[in-house]
C-alpha atoms as a PDB file:
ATOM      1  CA  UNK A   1     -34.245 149.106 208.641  1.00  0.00           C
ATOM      2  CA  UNK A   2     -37.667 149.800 207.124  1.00  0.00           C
ATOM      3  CA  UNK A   3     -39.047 145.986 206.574  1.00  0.00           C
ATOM      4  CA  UNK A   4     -41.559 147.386 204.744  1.00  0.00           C
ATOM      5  CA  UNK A   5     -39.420 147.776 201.643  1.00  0.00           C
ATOM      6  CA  UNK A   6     -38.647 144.437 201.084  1.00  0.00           C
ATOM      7  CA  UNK A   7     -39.950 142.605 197.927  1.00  0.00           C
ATOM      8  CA  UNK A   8     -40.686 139.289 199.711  1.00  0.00           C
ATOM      9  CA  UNK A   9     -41.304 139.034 203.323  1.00  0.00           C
ATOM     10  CA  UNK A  10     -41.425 136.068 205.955  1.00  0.00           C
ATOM     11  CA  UNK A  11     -39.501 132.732 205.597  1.00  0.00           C
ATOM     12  CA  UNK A  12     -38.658 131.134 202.185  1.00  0.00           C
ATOM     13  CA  UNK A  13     -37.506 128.058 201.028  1.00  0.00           C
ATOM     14  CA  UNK A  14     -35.431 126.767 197.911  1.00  0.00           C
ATOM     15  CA  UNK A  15     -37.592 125.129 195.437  1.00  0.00           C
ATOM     16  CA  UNK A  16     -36.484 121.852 194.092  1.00  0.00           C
ATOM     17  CA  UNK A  17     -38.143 119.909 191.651  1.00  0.00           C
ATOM     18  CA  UNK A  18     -38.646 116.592 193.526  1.00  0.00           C
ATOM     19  CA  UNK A  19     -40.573 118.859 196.014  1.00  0.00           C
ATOM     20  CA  UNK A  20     -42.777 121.070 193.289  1.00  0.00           C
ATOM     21  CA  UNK A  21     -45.921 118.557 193.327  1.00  0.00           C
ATOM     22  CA  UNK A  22     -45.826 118.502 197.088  1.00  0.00           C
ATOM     23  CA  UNK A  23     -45.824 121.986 197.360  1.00  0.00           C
ATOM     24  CA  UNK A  24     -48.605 122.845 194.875  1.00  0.00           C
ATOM     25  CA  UNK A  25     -50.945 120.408 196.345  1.00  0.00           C
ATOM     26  CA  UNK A  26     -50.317 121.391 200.299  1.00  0.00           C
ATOM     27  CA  UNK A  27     -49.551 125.038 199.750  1.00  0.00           C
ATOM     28  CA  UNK A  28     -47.265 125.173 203.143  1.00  0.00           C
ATOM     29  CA  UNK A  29     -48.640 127.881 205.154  1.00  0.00           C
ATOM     30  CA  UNK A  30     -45.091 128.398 206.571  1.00  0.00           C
ATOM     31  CA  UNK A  31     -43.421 129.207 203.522  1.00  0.00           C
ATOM     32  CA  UNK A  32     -43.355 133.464 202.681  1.00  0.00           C
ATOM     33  CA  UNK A  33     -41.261 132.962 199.425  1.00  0.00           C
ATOM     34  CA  UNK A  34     -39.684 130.617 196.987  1.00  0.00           C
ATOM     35  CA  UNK A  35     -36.691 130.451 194.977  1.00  0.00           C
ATOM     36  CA  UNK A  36     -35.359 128.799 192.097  1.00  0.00           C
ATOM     37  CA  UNK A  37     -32.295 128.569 190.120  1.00  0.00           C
ATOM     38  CA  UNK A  38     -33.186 129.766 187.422  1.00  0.00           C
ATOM     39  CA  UNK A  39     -30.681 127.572 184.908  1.00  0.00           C
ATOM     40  CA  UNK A  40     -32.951 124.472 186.435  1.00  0.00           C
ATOM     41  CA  UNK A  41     -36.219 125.899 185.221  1.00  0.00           C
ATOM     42  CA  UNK A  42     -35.950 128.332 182.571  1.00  0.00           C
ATOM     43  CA  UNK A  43     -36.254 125.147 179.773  1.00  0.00           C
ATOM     44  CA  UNK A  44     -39.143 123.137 182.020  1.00  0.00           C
ATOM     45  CA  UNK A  45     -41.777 122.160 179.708  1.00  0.00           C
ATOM     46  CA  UNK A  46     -44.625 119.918 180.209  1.00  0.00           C
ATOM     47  CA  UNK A  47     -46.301 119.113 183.474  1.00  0.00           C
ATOM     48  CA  UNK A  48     -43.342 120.401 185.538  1.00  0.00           C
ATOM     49  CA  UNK A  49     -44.108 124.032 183.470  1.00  0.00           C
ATOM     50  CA  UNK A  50     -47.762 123.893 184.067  1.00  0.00           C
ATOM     51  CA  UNK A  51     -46.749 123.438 188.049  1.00  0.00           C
ATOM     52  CA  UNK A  52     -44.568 125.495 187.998  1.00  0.00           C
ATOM     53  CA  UNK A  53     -46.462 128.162 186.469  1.00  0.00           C
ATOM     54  CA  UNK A  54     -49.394 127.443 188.705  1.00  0.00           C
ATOM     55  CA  UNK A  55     -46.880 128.054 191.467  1.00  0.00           C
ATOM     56  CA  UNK A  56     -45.592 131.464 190.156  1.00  0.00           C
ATOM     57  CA  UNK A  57     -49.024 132.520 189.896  1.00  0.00           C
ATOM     58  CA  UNK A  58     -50.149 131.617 193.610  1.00  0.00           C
ATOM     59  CA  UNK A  59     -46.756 132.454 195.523  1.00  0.00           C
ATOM     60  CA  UNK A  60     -43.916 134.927 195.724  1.00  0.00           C
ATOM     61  CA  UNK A  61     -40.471 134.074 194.255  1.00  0.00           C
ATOM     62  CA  UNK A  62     -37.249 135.229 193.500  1.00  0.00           C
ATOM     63  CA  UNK A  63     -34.473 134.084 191.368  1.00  0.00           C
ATOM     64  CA  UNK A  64     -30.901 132.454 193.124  1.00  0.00           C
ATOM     65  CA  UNK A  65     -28.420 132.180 189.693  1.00  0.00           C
ATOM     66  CA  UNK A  66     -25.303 129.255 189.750  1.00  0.00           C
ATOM     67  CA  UNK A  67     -23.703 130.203 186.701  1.00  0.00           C
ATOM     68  CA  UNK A  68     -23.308 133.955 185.615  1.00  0.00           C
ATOM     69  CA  UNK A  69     -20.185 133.873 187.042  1.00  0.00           C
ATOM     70  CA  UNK A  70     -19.762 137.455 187.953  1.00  0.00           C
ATOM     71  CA  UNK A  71     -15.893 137.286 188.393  1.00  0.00           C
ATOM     72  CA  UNK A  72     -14.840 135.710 185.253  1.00  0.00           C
ATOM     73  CA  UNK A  73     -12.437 137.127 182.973  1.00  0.00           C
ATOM     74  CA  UNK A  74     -15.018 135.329 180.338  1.00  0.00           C
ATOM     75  CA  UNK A  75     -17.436 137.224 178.514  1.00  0.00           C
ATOM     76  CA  UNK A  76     -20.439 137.959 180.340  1.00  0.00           C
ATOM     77  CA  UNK A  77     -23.410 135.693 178.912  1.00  0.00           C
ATOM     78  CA  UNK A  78     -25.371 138.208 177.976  1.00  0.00           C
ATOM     79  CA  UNK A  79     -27.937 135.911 175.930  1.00  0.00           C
ATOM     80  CA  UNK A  80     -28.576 134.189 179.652  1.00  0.00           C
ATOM     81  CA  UNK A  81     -28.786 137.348 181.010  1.00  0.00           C
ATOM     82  CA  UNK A  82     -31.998 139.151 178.229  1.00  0.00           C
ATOM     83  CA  UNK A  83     -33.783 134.747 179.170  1.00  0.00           C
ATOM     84  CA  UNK A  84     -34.016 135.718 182.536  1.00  0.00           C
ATOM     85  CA  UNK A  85     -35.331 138.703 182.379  1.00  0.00           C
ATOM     86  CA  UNK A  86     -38.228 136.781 180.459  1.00  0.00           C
ATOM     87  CA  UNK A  87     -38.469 134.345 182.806  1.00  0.00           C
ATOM     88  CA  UNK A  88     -38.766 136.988 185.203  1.00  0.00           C
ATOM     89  CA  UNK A  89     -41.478 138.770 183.952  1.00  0.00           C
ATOM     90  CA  UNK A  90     -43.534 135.575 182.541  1.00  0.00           C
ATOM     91  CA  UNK A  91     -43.541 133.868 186.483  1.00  0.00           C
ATOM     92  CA  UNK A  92     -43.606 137.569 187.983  1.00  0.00           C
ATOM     93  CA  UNK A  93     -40.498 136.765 189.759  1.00  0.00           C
ATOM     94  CA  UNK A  94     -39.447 139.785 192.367  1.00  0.00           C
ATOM     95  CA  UNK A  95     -35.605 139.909 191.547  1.00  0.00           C
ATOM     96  CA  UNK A  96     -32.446 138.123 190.711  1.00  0.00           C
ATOM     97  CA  UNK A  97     -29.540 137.179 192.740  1.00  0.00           C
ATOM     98  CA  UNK A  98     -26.042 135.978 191.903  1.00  0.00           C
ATOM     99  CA  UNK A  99     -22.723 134.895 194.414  1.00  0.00           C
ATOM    100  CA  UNK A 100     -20.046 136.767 194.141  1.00  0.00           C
ATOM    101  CA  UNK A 101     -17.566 134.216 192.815  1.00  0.00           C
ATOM    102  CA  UNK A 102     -16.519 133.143 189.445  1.00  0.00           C
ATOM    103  CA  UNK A 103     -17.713 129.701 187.820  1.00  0.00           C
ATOM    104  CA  UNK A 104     -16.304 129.439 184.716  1.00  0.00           C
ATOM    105  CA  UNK A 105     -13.111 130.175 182.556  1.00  0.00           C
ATOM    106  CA  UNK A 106     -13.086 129.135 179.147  1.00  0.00           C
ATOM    107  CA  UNK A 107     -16.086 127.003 179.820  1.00  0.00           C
ATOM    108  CA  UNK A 108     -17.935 125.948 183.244  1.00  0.00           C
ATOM    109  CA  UNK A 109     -15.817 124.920 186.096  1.00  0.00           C
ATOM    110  CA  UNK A 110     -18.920 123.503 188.036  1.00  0.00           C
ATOM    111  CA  UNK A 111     -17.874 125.213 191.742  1.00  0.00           C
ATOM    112  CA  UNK A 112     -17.745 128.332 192.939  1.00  0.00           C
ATOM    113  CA  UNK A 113     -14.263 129.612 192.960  1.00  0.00           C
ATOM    114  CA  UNK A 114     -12.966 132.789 195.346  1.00  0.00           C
ATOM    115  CA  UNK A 115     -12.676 136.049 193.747  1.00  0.00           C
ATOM    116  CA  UNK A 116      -9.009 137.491 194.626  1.00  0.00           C
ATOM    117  CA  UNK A 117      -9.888 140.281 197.339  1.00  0.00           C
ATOM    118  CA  UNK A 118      -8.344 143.300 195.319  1.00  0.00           C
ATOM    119  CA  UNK A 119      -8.746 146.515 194.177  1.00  0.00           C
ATOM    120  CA  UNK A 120      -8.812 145.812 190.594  1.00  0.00           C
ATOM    121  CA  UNK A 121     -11.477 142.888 190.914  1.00  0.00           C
ATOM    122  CA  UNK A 122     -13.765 144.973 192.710  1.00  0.00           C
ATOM    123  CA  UNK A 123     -13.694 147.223 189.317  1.00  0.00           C
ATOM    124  CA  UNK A 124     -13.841 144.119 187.422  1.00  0.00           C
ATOM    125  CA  UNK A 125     -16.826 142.815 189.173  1.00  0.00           C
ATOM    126  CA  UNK A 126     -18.306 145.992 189.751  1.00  0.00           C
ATOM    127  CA  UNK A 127     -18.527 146.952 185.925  1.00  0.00           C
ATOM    128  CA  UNK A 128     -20.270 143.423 185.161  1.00  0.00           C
ATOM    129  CA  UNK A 129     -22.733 143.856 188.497  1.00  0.00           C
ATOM    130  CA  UNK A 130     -23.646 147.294 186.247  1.00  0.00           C
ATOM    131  CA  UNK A 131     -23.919 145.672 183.177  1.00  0.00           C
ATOM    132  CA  UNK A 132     -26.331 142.891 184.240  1.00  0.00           C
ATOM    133  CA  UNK A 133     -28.377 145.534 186.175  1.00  0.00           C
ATOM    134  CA  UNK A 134     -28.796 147.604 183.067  1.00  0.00           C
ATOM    135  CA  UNK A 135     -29.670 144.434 180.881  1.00  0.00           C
ATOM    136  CA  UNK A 136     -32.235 143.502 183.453  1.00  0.00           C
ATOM    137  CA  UNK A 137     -33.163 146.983 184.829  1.00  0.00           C
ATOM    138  CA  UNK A 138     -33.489 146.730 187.705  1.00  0.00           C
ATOM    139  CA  UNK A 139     -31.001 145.968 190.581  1.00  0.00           C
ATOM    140  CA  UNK A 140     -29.424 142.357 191.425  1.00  0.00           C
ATOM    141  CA  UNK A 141     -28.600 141.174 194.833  1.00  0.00           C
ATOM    142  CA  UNK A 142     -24.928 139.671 195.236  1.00  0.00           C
ATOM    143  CA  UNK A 143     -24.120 136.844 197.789  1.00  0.00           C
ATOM    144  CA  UNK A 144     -21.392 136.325 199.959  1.00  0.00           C
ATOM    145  CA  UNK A 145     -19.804 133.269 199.654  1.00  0.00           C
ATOM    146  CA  UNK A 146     -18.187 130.655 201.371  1.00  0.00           C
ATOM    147  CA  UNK A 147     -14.633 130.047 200.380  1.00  0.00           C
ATOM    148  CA  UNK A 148     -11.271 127.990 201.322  1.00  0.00           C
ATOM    149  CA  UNK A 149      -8.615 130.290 200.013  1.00  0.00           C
ATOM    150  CA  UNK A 150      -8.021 133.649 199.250  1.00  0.00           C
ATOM    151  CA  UNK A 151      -5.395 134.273 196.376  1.00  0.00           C
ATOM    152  CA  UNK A 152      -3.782 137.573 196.003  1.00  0.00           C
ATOM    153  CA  UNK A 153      -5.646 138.671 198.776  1.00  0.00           C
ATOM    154  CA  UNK A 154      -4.915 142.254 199.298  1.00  0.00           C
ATOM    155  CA  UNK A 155      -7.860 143.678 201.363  1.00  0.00           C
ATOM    156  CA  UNK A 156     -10.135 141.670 203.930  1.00  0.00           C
ATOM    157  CA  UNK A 157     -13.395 139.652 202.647  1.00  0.00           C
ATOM    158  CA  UNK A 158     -15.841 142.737 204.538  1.00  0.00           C
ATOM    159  CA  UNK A 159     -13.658 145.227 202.698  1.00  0.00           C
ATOM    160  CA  UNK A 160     -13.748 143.535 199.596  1.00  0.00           C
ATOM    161  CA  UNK A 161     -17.262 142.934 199.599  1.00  0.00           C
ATOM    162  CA  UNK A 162     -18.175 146.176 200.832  1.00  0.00           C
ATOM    163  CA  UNK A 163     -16.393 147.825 197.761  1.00  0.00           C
ATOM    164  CA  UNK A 164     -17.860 145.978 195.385  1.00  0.00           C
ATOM    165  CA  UNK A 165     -21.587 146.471 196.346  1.00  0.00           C
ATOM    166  CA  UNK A 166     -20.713 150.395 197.136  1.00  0.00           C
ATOM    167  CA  UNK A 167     -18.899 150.372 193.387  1.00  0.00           C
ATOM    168  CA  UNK A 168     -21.817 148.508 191.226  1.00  0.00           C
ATOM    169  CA  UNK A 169     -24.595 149.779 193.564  1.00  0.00           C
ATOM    170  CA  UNK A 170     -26.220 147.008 193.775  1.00  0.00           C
ATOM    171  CA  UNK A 171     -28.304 145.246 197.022  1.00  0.00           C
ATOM    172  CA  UNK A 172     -27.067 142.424 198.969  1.00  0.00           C
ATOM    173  CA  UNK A 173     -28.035 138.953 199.574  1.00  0.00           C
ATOM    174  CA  UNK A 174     -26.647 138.064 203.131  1.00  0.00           C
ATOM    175  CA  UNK A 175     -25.567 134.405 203.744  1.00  0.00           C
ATOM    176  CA  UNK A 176     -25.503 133.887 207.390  1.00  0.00           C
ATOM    177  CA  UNK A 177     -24.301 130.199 207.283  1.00  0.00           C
ATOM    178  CA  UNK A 178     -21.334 131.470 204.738  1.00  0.00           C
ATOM    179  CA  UNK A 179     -20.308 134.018 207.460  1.00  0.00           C
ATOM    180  CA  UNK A 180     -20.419 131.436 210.628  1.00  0.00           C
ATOM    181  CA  UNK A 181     -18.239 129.024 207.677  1.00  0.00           C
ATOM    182  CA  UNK A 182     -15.938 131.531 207.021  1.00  0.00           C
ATOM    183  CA  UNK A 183     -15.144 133.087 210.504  1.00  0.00           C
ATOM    184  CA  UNK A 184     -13.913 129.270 211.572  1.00  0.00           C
ATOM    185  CA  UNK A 185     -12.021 128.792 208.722  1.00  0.00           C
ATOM    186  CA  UNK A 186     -10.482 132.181 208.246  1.00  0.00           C
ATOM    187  CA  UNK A 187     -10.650 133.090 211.887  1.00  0.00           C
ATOM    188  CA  UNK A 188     -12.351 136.411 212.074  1.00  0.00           C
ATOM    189  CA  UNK A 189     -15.034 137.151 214.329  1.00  0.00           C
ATOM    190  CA  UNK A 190     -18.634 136.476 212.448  1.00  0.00           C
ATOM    191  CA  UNK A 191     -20.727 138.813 214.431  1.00  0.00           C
ATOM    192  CA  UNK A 192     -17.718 142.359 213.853  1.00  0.00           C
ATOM    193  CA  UNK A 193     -18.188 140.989 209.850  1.00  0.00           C
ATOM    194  CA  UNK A 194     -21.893 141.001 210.580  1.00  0.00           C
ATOM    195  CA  UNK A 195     -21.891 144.741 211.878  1.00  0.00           C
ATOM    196  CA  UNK A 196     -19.800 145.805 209.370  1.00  0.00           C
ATOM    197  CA  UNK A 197     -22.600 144.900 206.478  1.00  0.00           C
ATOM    198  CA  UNK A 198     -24.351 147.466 204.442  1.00  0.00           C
ATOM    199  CA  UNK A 199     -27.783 146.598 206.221  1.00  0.00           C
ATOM    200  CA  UNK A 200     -29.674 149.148 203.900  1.00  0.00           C
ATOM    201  CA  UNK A 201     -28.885 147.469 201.152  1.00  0.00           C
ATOM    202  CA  UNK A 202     -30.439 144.019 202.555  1.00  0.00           C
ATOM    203  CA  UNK A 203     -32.699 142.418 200.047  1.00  0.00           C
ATOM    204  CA  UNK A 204     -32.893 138.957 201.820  1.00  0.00           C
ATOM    205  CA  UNK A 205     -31.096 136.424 203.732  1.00  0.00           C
ATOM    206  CA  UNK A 206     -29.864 132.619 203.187  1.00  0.00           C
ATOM    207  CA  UNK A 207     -29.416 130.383 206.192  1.00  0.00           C
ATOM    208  CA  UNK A 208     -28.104 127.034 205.776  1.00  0.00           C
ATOM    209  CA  UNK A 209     -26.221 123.770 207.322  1.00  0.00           C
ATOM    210  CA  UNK A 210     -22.690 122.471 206.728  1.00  0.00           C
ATOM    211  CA  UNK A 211     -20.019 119.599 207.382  1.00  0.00           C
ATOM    212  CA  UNK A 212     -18.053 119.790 210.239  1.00  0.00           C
ATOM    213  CA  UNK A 213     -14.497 118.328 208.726  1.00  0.00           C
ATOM    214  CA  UNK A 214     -12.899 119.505 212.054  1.00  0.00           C
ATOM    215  CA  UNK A 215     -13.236 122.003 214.939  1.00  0.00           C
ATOM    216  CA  UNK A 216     -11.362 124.465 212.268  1.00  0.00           C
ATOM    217  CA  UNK A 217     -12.804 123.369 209.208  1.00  0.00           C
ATOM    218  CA  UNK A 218     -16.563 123.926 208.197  1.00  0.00           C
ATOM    219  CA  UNK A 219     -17.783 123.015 204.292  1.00  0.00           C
ATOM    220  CA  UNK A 220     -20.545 124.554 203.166  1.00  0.00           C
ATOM    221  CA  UNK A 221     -23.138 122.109 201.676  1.00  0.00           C
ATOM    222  CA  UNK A 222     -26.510 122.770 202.093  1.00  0.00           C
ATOM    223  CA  UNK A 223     -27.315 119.251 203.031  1.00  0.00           C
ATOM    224  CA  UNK A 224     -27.673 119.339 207.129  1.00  0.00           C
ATOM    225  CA  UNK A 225     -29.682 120.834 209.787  1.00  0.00           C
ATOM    226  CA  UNK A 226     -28.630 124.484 210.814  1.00  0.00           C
ATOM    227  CA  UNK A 227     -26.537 124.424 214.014  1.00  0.00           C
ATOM    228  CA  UNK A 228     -27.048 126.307 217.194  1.00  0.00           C
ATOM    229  CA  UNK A 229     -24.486 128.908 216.212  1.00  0.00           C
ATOM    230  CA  UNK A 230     -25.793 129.800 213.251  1.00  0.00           C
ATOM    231  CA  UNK A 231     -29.158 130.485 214.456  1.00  0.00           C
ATOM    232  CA  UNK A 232     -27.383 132.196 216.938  1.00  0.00           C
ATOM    233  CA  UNK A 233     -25.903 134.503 214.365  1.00  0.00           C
ATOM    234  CA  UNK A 234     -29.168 134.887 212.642  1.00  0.00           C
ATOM    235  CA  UNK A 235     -30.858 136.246 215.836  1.00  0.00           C
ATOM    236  CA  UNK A 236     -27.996 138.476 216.299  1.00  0.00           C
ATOM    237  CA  UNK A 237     -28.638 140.118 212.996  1.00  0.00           C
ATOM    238  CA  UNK A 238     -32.062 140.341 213.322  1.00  0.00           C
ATOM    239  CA  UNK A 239     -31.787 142.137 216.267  1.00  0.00           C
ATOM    240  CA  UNK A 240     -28.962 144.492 214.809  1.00  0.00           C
ATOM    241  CA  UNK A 241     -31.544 144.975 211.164  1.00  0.00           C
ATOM    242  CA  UNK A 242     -34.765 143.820 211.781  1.00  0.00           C
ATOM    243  CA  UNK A 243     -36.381 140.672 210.425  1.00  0.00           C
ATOM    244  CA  UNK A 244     -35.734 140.999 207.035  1.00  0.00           C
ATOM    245  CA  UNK A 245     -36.751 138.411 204.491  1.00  0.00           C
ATOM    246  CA  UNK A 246     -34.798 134.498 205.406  1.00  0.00           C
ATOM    247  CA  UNK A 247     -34.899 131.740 202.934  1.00  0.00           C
ATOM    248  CA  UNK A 248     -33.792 127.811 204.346  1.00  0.00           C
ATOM    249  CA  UNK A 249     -31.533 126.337 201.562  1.00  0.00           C
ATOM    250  CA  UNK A 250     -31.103 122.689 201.321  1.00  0.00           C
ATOM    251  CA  UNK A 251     -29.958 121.055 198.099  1.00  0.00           C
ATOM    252  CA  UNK A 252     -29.461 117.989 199.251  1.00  0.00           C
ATOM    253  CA  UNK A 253     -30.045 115.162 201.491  1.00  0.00           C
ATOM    254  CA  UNK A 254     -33.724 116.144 201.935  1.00  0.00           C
ATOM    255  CA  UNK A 255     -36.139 115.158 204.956  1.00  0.00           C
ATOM    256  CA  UNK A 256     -38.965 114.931 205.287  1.00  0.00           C
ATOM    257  CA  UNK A 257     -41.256 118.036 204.366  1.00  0.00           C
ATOM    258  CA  UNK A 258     -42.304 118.086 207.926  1.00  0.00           C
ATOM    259  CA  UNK A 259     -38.580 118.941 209.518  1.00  0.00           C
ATOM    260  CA  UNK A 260     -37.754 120.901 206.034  1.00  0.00           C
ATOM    261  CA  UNK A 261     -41.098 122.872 207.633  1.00  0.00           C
ATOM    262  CA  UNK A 262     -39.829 122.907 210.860  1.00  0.00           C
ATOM    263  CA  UNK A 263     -36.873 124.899 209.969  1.00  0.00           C
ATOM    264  CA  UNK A 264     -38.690 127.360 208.348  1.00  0.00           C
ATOM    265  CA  UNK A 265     -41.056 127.772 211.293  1.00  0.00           C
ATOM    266  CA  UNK A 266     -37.857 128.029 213.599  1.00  0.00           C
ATOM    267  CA  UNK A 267     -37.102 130.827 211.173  1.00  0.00           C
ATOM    268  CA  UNK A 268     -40.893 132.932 210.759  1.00  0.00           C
ATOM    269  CA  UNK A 269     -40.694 132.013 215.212  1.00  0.00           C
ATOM    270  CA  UNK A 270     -37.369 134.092 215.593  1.00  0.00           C
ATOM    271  CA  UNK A 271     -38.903 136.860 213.484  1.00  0.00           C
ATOM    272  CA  UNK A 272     -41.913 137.413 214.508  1.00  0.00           C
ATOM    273  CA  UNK A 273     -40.557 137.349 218.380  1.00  0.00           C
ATOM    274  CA  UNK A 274     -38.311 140.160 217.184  1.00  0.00           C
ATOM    275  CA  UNK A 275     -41.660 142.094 215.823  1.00  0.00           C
ATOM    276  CA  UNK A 276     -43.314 141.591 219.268  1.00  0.00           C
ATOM    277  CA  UNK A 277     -40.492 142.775 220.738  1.00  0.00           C
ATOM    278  CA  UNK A 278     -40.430 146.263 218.850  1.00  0.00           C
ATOM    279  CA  UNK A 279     -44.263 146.828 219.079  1.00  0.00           C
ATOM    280  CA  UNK A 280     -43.946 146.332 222.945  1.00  0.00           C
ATOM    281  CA  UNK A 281     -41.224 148.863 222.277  1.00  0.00           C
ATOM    282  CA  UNK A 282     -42.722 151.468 220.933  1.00  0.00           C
ATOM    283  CA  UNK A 283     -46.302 151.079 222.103  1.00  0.00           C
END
């Protein structure tokens, strides 16, 4: 994989607003990228907008969305759609990202809900993927997600997720927490999903912790310290990809900055031991 191509490099970090003062005033050398949801800052006014803006203009961010709610049978909210591409190009924001899930029907459920793995969502999807790249133009990223059942499931997640990127040609954002989640829970091995990724269509990675409910249950919640296996699994892919672009999300239960920073550095460590690696390589 050419690393090269990549519109934000290094390790990133979510950006939440109790942090954004913090941030602008210490100006973490760590930190390669940011992103934002960009339903939580699209309206920010007043001295949150001015820091926020002085952020854009110093640092490198993308966009994560929570509510477009690509697998909907609603209408796509196309109004949302033509603000963020504003936002976009007023905080010179690289690209846009969405999970491949469904979040609303008739009106916002508030979670992400599972996408039935068939052949006729992955047209469904596909066709809105297209539609929000042409509104924006330029290509989204989609996210695999973690999830606790699979109605009407008629092809695997990989195969299902594969189809849809091929079928909307659009680029991938690669949750590496979401695949360690999934393989306990659904019982499939993490690193044959890994392999079976479309690594050229990599735009950037998340990595995350979880709840342990049992030794055969993992939740998903972005509010714990990334376990062994996980980093595990994110090694694994660097070495099968390179060292593409990481970003450490945690949404809640916050430490301190200094072990937020630490798991970032644990992240920019692992890649640029990979990129020491390949120079020795091919020196």
């Amino acid at each position: 994989m050419d690393t090269n191509s990549f519109l934000v490099e290094g390790a990133g970090l979510g950006l939440r607003r109790p942090l954004l003062t913090l941030f602008l005033e210490t100006q973490p050398q760590e930190v390669g990228f940011y992103e934002v949801a960009p339903e939580n800052w699209i309206t920010i006014g007043g001295k949150y907008g001015k820091a926020f803006k002085a952020m854009t203009e110093r640092f490198n961010f993308v966009c994560h969305g929570l509510s477009l709610s690509l697998g909907s049978t609603d209408p796509l909210d196309e109004k949302f759609i033509r603000e963020v591409k504003q936002f976009m190009a007023e905080h010179n924001i690289k690209f846009y990202s969405e999970h491949l899930s469904y979040s609303s029907k008739k009106g916002h459920l508030y979670d992400l809900m599972p996408i039935p793995f068939t052949l006729e969502a992955v047209r469904h999807v596909a066709e809105r993927i297209k539609r929000v790249q042409d509104i924006l133009e330029q290509k989204i990223a989609v996210e695999n997600v973690s999830y606790y059942a699979a109605p009407g499931q008629e092809m695997t997640e990989i195969d299902f997720f594969n189809a849809v990127v091929e079928e909307a040609d659009c680029n991938i954002l690669i949750d590496i927490n979401n695949i360690y989640v999934n393989s306990v829970n659904h019982q499939y091995d993490a690193e044959d999903f890994l392999k079976a990724i479309p690594a050229q269509r990599i735009a950037y990675a998340h990595i995350a912790g979880h709840y342990a409910v049992a030794d055969d249950f993992l939740v998903d919640t972005h509010g714990a310290e990334i376990v062994d296996p996980v980093w595990w699994l994110l090694g694994k892919a660097y070495e099968l990809y390179g060292a593409f672009p990481t970003l450490l999300e945690r949404d809640f239960n916050l430490p301190p900055i200094d072990e937020l920073l630490k798991e970032v550095n644990t992240i920019r460590t692992m890649q640029r031991a990979l990129q020491t690696q390949q120079e020795k390589r091919y020196a």
